[in-house]
C-alpha atoms as a PDB file:
ATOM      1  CA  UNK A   1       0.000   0.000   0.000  1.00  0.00           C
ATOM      2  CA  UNK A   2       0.910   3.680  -0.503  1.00  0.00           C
ATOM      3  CA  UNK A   3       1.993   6.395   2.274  1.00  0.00           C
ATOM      4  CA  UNK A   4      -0.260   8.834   0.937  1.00  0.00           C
ATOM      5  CA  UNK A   5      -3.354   8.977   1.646  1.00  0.00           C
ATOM      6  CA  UNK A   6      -5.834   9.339  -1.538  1.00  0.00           C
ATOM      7  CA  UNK A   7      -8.574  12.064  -2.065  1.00  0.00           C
ATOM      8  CA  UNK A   8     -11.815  10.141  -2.767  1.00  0.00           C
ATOM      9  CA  UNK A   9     -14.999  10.823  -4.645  1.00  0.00           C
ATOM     10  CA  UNK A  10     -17.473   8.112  -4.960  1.00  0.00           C
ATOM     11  CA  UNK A  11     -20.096   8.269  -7.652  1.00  0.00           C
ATOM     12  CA  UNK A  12     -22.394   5.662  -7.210  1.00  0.00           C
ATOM     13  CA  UNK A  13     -25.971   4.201  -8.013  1.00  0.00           C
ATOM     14  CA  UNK A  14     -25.982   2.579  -4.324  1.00  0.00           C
ATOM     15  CA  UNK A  15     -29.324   0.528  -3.490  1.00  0.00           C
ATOM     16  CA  UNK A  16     -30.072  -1.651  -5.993  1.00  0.00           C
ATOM     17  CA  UNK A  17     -27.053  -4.288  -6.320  1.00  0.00           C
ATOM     18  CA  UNK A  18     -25.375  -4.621  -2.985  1.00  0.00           C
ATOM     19  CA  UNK A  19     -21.548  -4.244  -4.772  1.00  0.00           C
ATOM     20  CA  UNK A  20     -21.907  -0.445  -4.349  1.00  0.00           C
ATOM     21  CA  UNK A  21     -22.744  -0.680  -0.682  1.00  0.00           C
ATOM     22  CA  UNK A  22     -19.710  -2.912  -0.321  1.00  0.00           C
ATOM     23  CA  UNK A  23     -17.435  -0.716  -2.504  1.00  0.00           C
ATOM     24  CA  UNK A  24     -18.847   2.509   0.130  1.00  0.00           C
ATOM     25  CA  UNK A  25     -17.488   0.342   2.967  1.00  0.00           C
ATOM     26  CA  UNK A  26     -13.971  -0.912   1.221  1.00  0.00           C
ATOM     27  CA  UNK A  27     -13.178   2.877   0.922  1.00  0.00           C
ATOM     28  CA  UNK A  28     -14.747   3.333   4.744  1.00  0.00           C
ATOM     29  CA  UNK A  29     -12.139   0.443   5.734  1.00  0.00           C
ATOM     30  CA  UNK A  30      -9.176   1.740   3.931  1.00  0.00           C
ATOM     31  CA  UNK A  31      -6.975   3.815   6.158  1.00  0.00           C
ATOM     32  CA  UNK A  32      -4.457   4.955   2.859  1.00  0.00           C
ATOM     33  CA  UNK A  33      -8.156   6.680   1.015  1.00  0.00           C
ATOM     34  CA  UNK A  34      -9.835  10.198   2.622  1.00  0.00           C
ATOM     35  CA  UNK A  35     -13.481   9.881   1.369  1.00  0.00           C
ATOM     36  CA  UNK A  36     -14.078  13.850   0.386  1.00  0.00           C
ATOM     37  CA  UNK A  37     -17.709  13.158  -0.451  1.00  0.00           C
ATOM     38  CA  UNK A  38     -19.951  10.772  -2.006  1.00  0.00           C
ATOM     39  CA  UNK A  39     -22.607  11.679  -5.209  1.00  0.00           C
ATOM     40  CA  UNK A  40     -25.465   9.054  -6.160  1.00  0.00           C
ATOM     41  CA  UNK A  41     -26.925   8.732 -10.173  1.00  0.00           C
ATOM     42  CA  UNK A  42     -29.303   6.694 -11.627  1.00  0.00           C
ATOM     43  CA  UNK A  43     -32.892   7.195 -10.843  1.00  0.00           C
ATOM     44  CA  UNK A  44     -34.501   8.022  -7.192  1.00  0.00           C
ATOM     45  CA  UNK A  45     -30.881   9.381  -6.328  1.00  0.00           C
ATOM     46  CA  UNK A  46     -31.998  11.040  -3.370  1.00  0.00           C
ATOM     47  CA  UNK A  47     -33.038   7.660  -2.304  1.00  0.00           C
ATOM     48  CA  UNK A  48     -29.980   6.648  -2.906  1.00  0.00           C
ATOM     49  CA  UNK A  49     -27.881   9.193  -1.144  1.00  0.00           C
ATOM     50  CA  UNK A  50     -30.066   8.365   2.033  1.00  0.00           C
ATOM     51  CA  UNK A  51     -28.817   4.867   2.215  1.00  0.00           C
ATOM     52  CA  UNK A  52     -25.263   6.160   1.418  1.00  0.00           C
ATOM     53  CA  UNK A  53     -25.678   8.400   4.220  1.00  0.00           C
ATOM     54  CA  UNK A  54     -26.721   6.050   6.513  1.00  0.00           C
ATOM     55  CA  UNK A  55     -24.472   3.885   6.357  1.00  0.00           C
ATOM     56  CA  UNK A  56     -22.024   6.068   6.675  1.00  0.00           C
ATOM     57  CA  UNK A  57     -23.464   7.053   9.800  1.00  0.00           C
ATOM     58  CA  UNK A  58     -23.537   3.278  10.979  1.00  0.00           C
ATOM     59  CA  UNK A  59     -19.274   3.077  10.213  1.00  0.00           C
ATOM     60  CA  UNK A  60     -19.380   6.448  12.700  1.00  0.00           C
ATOM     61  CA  UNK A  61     -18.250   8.471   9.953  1.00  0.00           C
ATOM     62  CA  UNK A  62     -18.923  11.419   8.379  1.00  0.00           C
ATOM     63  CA  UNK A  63     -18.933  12.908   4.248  1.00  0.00           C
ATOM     64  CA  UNK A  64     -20.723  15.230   2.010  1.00  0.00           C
ATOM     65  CA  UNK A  65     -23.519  12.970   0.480  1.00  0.00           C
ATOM     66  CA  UNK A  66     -25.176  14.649  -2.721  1.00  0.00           C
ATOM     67  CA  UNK A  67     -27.895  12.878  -5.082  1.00  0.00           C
ATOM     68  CA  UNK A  68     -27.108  13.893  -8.160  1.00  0.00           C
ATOM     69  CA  UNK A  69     -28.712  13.020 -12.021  1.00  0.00           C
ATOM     70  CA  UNK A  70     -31.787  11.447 -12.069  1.00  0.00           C
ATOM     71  CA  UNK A  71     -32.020  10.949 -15.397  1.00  0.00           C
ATOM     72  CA  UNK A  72     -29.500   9.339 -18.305  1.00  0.00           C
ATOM     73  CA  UNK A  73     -27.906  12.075 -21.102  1.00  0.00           C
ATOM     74  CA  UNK A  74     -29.149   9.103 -23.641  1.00  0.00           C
ATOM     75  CA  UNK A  75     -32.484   9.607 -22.114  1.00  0.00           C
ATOM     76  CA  UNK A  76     -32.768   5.427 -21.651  1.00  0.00           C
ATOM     77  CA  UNK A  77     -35.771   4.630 -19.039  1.00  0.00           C
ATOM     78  CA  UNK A  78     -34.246   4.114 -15.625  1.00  0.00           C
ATOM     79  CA  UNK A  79     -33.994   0.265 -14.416  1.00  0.00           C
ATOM     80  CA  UNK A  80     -35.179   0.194 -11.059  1.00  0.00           C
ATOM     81  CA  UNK A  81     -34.946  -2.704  -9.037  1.00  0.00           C
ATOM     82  CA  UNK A  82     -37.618  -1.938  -6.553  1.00  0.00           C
ATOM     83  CA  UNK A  83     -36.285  -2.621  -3.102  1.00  0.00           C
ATOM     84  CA  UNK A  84     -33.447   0.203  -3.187  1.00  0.00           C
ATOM     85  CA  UNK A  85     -34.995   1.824   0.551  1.00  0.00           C
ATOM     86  CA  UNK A  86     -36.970  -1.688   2.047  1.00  0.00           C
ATOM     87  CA  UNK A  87     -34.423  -2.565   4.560  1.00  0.00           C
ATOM     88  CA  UNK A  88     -34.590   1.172   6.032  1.00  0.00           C
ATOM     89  CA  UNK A  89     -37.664   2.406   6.609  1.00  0.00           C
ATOM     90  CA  UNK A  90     -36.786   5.309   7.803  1.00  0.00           C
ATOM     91  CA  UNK A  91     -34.069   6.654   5.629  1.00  0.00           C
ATOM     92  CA  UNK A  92     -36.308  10.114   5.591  1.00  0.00           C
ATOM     93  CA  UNK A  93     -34.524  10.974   8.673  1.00  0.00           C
ATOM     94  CA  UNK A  94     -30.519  11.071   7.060  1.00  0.00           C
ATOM     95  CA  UNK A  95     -29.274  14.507   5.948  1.00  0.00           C
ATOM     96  CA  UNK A  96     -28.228  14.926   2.716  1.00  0.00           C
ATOM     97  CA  UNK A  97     -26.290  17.737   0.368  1.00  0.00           C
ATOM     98  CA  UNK A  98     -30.460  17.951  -1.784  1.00  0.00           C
ATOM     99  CA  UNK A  99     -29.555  21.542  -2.488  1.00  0.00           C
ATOM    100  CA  UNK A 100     -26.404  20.896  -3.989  1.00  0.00           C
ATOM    101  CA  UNK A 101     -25.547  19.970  -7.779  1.00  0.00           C
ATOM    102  CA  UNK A 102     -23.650  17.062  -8.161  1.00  0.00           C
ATOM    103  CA  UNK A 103     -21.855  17.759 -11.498  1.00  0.00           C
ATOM    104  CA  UNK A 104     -21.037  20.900  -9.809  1.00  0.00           C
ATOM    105  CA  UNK A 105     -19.804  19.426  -6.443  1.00  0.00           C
ATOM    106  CA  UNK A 106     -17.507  16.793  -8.766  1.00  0.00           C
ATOM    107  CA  UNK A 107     -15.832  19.986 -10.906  1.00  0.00           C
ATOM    108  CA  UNK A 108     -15.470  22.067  -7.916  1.00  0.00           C
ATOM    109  CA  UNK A 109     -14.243  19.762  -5.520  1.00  0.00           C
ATOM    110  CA  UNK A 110     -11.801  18.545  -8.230  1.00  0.00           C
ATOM    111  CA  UNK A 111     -10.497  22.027  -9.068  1.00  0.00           C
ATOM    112  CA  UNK A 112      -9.931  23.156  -5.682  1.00  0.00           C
ATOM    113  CA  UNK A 113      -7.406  20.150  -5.622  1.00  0.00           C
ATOM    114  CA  UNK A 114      -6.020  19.704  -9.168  1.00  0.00           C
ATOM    115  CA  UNK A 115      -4.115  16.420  -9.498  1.00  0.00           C
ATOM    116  CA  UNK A 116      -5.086  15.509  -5.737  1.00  0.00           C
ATOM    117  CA  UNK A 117      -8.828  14.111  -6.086  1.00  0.00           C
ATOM    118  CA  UNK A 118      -9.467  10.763  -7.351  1.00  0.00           C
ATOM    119  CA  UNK A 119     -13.312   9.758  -8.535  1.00  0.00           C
ATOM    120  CA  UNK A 120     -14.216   6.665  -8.457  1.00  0.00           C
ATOM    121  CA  UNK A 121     -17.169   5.751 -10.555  1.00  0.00           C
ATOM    122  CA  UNK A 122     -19.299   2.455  -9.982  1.00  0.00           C
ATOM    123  CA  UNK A 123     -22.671   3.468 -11.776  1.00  0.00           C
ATOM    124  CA  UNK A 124     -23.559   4.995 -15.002  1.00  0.00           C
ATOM    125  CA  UNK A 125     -21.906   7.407 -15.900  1.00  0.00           C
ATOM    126  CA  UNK A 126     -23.953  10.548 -15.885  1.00  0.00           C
ATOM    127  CA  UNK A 127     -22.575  12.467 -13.169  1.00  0.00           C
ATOM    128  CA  UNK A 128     -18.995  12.145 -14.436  1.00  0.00           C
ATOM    129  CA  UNK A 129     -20.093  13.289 -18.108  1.00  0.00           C
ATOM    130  CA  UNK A 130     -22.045  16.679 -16.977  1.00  0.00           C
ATOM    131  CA  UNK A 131     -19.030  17.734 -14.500  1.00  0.00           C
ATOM    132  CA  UNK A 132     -16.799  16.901 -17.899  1.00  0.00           C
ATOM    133  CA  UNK A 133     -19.058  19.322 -19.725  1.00  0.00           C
ATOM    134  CA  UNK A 134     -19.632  21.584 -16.745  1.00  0.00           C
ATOM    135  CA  UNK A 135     -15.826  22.211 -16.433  1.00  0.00           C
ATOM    136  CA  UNK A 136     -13.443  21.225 -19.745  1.00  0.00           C
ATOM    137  CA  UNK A 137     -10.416  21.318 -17.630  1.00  0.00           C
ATOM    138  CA  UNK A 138     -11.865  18.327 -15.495  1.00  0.00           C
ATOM    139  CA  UNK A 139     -10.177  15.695 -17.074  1.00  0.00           C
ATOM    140  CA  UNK A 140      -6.495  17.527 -16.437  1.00  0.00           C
ATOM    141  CA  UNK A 141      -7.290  18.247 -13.281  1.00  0.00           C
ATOM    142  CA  UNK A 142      -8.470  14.863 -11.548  1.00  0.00           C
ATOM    143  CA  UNK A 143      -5.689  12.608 -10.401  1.00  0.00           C
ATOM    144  CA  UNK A 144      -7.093   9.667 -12.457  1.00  0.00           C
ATOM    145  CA  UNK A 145     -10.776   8.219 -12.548  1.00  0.00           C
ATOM    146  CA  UNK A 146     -11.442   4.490 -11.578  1.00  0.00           C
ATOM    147  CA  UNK A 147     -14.890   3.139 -13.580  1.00  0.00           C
ATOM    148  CA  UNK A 148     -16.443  -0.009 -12.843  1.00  0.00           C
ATOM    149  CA  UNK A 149     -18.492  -0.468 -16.548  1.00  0.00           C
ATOM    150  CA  UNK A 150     -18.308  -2.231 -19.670  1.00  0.00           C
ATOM    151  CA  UNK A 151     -17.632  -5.762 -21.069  1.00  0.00           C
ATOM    152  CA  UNK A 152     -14.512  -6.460 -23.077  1.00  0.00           C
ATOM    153  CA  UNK A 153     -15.290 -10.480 -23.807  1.00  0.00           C
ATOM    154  CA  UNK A 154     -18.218  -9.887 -26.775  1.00  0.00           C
ATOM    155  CA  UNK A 155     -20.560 -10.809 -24.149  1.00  0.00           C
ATOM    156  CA  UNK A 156     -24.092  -9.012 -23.875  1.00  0.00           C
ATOM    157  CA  UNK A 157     -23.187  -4.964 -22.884  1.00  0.00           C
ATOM    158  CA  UNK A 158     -22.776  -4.333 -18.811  1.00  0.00           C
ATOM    159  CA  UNK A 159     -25.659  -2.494 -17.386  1.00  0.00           C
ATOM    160  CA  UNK A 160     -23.308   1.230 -16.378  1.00  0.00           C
ATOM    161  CA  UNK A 161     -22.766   1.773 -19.917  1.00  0.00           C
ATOM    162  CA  UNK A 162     -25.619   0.325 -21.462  1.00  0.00           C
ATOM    163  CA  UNK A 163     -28.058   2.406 -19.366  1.00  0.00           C
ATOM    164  CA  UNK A 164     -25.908   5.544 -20.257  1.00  0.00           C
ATOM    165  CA  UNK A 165     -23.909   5.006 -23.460  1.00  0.00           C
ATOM    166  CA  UNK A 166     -24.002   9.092 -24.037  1.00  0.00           C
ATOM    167  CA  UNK A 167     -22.483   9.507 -21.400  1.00  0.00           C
ATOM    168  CA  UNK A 168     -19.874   6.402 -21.430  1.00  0.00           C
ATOM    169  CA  UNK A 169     -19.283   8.422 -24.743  1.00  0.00           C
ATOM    170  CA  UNK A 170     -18.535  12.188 -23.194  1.00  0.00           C
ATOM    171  CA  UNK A 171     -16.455  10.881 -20.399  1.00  0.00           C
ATOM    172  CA  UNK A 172     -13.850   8.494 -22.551  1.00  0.00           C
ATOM    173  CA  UNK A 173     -13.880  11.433 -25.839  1.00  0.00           C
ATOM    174  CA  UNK A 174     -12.660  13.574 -22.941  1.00  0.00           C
ATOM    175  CA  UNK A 175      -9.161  11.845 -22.395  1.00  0.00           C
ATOM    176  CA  UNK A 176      -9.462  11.547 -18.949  1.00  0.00           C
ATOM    177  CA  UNK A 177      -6.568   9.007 -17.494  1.00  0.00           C
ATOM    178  CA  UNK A 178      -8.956   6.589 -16.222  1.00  0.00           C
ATOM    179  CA  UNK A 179      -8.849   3.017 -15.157  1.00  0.00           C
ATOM    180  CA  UNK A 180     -11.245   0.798 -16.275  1.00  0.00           C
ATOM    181  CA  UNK A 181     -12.597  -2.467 -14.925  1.00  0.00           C
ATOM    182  CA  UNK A 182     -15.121  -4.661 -16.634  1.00  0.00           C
ATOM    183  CA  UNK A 183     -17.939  -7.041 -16.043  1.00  0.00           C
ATOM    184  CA  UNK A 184     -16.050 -10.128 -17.523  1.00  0.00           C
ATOM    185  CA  UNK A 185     -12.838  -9.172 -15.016  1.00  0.00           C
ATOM    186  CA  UNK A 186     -15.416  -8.562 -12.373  1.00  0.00           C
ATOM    187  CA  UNK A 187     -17.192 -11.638 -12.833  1.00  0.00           C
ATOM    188  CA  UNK A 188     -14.431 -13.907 -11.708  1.00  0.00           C
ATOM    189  CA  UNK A 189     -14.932 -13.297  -7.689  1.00  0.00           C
ATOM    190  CA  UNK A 190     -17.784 -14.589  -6.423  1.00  0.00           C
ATOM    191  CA  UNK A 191     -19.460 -13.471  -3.397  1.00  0.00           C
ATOM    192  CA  UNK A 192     -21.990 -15.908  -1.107  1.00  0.00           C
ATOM    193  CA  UNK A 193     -22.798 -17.356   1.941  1.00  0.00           C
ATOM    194  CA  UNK A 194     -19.494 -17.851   3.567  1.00  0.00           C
ATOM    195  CA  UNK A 195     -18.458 -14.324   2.707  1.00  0.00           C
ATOM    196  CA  UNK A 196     -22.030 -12.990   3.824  1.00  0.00           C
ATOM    197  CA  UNK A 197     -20.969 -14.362   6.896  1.00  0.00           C
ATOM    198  CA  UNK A 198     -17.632 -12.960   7.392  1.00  0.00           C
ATOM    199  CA  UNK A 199     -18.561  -9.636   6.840  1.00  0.00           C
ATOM    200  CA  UNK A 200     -21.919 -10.138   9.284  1.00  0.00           C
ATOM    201  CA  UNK A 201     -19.216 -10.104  11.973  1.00  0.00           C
ATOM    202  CA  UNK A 202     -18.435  -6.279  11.213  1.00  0.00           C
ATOM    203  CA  UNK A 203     -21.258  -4.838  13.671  1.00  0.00           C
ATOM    204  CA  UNK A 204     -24.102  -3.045  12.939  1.00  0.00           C
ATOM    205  CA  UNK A 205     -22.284  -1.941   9.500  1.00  0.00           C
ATOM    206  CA  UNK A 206     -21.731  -5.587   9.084  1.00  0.00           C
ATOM    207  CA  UNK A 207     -24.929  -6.919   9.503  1.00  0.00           C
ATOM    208  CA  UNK A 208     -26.619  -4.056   7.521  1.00  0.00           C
ATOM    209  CA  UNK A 209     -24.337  -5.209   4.069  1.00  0.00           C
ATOM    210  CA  UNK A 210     -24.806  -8.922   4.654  1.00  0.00           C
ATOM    211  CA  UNK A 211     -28.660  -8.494   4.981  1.00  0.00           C
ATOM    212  CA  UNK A 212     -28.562  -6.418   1.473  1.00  0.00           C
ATOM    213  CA  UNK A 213     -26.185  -9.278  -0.030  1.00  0.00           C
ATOM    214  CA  UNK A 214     -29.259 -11.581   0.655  1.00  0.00           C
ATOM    215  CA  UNK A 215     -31.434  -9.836  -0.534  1.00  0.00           C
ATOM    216  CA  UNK A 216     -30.016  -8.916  -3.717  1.00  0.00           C
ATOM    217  CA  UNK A 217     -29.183 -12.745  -3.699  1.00  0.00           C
ATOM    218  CA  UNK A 218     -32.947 -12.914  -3.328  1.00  0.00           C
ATOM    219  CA  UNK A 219     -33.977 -10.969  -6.077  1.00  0.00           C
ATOM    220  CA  UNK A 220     -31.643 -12.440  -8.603  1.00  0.00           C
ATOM    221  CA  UNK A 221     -32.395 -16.309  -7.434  1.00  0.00           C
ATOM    222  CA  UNK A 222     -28.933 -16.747  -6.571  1.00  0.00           C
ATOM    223  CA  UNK A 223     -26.672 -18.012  -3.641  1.00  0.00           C
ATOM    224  CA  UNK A 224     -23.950 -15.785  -4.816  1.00  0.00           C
ATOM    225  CA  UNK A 225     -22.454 -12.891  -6.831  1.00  0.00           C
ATOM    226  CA  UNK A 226     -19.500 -10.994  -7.565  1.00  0.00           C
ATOM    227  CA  UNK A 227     -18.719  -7.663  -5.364  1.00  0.00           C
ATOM    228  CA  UNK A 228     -18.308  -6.194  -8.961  1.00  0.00           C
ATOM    229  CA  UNK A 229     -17.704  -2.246  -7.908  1.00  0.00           C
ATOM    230  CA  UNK A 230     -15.495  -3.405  -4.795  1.00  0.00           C
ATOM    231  CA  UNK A 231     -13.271  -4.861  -6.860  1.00  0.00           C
ATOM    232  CA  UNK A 232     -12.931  -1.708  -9.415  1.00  0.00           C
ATOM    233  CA  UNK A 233     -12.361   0.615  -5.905  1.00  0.00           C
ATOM    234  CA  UNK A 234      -9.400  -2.225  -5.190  1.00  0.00           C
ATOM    235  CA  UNK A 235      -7.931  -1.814  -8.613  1.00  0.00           C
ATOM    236  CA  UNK A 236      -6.709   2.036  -7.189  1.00  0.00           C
ATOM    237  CA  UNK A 237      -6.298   0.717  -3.327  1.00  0.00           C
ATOM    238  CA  UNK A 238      -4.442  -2.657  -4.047  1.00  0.00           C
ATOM    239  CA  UNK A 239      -2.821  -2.237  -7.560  1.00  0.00           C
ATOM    240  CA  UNK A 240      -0.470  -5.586  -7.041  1.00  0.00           C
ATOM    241  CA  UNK A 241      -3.579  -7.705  -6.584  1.00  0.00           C
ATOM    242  CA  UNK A 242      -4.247  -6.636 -10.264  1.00  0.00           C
ATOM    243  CA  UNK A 243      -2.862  -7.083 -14.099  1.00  0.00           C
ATOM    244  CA  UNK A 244      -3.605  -3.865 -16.087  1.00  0.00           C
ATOM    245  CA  UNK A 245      -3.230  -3.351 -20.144  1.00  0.00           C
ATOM    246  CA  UNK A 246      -1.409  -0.842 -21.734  1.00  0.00           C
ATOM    247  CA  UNK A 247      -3.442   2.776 -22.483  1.00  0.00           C
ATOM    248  CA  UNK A 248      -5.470   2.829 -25.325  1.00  0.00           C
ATOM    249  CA  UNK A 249      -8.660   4.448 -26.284  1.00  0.00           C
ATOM    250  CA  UNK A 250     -12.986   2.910 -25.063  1.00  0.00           C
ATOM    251  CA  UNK A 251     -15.343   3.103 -28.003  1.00  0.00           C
ATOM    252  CA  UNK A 252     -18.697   2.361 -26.901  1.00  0.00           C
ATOM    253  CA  UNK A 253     -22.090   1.290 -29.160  1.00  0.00           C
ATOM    254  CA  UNK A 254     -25.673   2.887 -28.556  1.00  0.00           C
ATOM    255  CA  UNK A 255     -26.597  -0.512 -27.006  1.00  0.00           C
ATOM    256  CA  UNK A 256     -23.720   0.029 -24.541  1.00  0.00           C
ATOM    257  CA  UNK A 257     -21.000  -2.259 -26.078  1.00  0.00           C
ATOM    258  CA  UNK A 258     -17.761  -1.578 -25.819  1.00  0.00           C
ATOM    259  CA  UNK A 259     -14.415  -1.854 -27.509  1.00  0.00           C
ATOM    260  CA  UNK A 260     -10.868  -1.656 -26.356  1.00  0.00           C
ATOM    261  CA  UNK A 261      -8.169  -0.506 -28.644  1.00  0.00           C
ATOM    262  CA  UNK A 262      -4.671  -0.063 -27.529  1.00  0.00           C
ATOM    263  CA  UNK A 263      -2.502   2.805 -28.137  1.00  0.00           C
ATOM    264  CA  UNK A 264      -0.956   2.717 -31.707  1.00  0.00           C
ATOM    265  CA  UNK A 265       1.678   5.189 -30.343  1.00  0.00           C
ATOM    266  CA  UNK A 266       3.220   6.175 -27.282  1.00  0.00           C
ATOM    267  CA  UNK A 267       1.204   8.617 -25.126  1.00  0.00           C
ATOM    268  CA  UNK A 268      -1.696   8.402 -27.270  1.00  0.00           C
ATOM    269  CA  UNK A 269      -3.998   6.323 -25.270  1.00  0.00           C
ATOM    270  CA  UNK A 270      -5.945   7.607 -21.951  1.00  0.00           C
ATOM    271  CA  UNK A 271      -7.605   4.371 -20.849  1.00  0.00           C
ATOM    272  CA  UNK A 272      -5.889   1.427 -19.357  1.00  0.00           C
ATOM    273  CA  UNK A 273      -8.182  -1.837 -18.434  1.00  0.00           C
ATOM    274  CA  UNK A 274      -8.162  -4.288 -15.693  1.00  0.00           C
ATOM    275  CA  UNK A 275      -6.903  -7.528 -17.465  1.00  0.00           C
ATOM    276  CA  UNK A 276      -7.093  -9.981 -14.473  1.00  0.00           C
ATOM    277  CA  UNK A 277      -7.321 -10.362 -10.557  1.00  0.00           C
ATOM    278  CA  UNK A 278      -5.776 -12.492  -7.812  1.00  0.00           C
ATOM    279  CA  UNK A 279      -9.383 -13.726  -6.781  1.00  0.00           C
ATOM    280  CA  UNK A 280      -7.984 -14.728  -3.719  1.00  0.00           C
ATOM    281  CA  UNK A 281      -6.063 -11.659  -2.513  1.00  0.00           C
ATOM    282  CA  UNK A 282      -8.925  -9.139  -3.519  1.00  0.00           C
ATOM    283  CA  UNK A 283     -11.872 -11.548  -1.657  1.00  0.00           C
ATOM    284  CA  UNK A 284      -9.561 -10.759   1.144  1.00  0.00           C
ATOM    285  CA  UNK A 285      -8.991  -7.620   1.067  1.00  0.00           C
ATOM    286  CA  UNK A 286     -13.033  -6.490   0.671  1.00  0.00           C
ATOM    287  CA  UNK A 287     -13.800  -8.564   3.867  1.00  0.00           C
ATOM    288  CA  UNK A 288     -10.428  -7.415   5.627  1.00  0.00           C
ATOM    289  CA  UNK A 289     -11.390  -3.944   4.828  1.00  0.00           C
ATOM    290  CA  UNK A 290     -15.455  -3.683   5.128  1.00  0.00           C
ATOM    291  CA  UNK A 291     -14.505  -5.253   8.988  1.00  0.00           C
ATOM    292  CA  UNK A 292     -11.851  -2.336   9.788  1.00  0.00           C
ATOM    293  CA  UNK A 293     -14.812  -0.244   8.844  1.00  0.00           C
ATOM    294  CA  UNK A 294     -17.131  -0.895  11.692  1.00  0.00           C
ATOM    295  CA  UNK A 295     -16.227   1.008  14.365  1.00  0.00           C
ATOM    296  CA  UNK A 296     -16.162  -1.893  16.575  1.00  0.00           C
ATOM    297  CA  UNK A 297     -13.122  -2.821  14.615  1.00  0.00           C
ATOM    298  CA  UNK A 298     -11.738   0.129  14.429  1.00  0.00           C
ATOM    299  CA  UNK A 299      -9.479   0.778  17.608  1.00  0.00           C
ATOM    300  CA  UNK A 300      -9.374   4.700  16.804  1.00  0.00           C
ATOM    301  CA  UNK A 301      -6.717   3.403  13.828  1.00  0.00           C
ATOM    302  CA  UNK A 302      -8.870   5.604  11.407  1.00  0.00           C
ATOM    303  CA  UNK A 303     -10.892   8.866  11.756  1.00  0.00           C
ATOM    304  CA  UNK A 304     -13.579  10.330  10.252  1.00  0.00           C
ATOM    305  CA  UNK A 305     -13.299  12.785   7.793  1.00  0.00           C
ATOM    306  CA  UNK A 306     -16.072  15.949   6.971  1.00  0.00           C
END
């Protein structure tokens, strides 16, 4: 791991699959990350930046938490599982950044740092596109974005992209340097009831996550499935647990598919990909770290940050 501690923005669609709640608590449990503020896309996003907030509130920590686009640049209809808020009732009562613009809060947070903020994108990518076209200079001034999206096998299109392709197109015609890890890289960890169970153990924190990894198991008739957007927030955290490709360039289709092509020349490429994981090492490291952020587990070795 690295000395320096990383600026962190997470933009998320949190609620629906339980791999963005786990990816929130991987960054909660990583003492080497500062989590400067988290922005929800995709639909009932004030929904969603409830839930983000409370469980940040149930790790004992503290972050900006701003719902940002409802709706996709490609204008797509929103996929909406259904059960986003049913294991919190009462998600009403968390305090959230409403009155605050998301693209905005990405671009300015970004600029008042250059080369210091790192954004970490595990939904589609709406958010990221509108602070792109909010603020041209975005993609020279963040450090490097981290996407969770796409399919690189010639499988059927991953749902981040394919949900926003307009924006999947802004945000890679921008040359950002950005990291990207796909569904068929993803897909190799699995997730079920022994690792339910190990993360359970993490308190209140714990117990909330392994409750929305059964239900999601629920809804999909499955015992078990990978932590997908974990894993992208390990490719920045734990780069040796992790075999990238060369920079290239991300085309992707109206239907959301998308194409890799690496760089013909040096420095012309802005996009790496995530070619393989140690499926081993990264299982262990998103229990390891979702347990160091409960604050039962804790032992004062992080703090919270505002």
């Amino acid at each position: 791991m690295t000395t320096t501690r990383r600026r962190v923005i997470l933009d998320t669609d949190i609620g629906s699959n339980v791999d963005d709640a786990l990816a929130l608590a991987v960054l909660l449990g990583s003492p080497e990350a500062e989590l400067v503020g988290c922005t929800t896309v995709y639909g009932d996003t004030l929904v969603r930046a409830r839930l983000a907030a409370r469980l940040l509130r149930l790790a004992g920590r503290r972050a900006a938490v701003v719902p940002g686009e409802r709706e996709t640049l490609a204008g797509r209809p929103v996929w909406w599982a259904g059960h986003e808020d049913t294991l919190f009732p009462d998600l009403e009562a968390e305090s959230v950044a409403a009155a605050v613009d998301a693209p905005g809060f990405l671009a300015g947070r970004v600029a008042a740092a250059p080369g210091q903020v790192d954004v970490v994108a595990i939904g589609p990518l709406t958010n990221i596109a509108r602070a792109i076209q909010l603020d041209p200079a975005f993609p020279r001034r963040v450090r490097h974005l981290w996407i969770m999206g796409g399919r690189f096998d010639g499988g059927a299109p991953e749902h981040n992209f394919a949900s926003d392709p307009e924006a999947a197109r802004v945000v890679f015609a921008s040359r950002t340097p950005t990291t990207v890890t796909g569904l068929e890289v993803t897909s190799t960890v699995r997730f079920g009831a022994a690792e339910a169970a190990a993360v359970e153990a993490g308190g209140e924190l714990g117990r909330a996550l392994a409750a929305q990894m059964r239900r999601w198991w629920r809804f999909k008739n499955t015992d078990a499935t990978p932590p997908h957007d974990a894993i992208a927030l390990l490719a920045m955290l734990a780069p040796e647990a992790f075999t990238f490709s060369a920079y290239g360039s991300i085309a992707v289709a109206d239907d959301g598919a998308a194409t890799f092509t690496p760089q013909r020349e040096p420095g012309s490429g802005s996009v790496r990909l995530v070619t393989a994981v140690d499926v081993a090492a990264v299982t262990a490291q998103i229990i390891r770290r979702v347990l160091a952020a409960a604050p039962e587990h804790r032992h004062d070795r992080l703090h919270p940050h505002g």
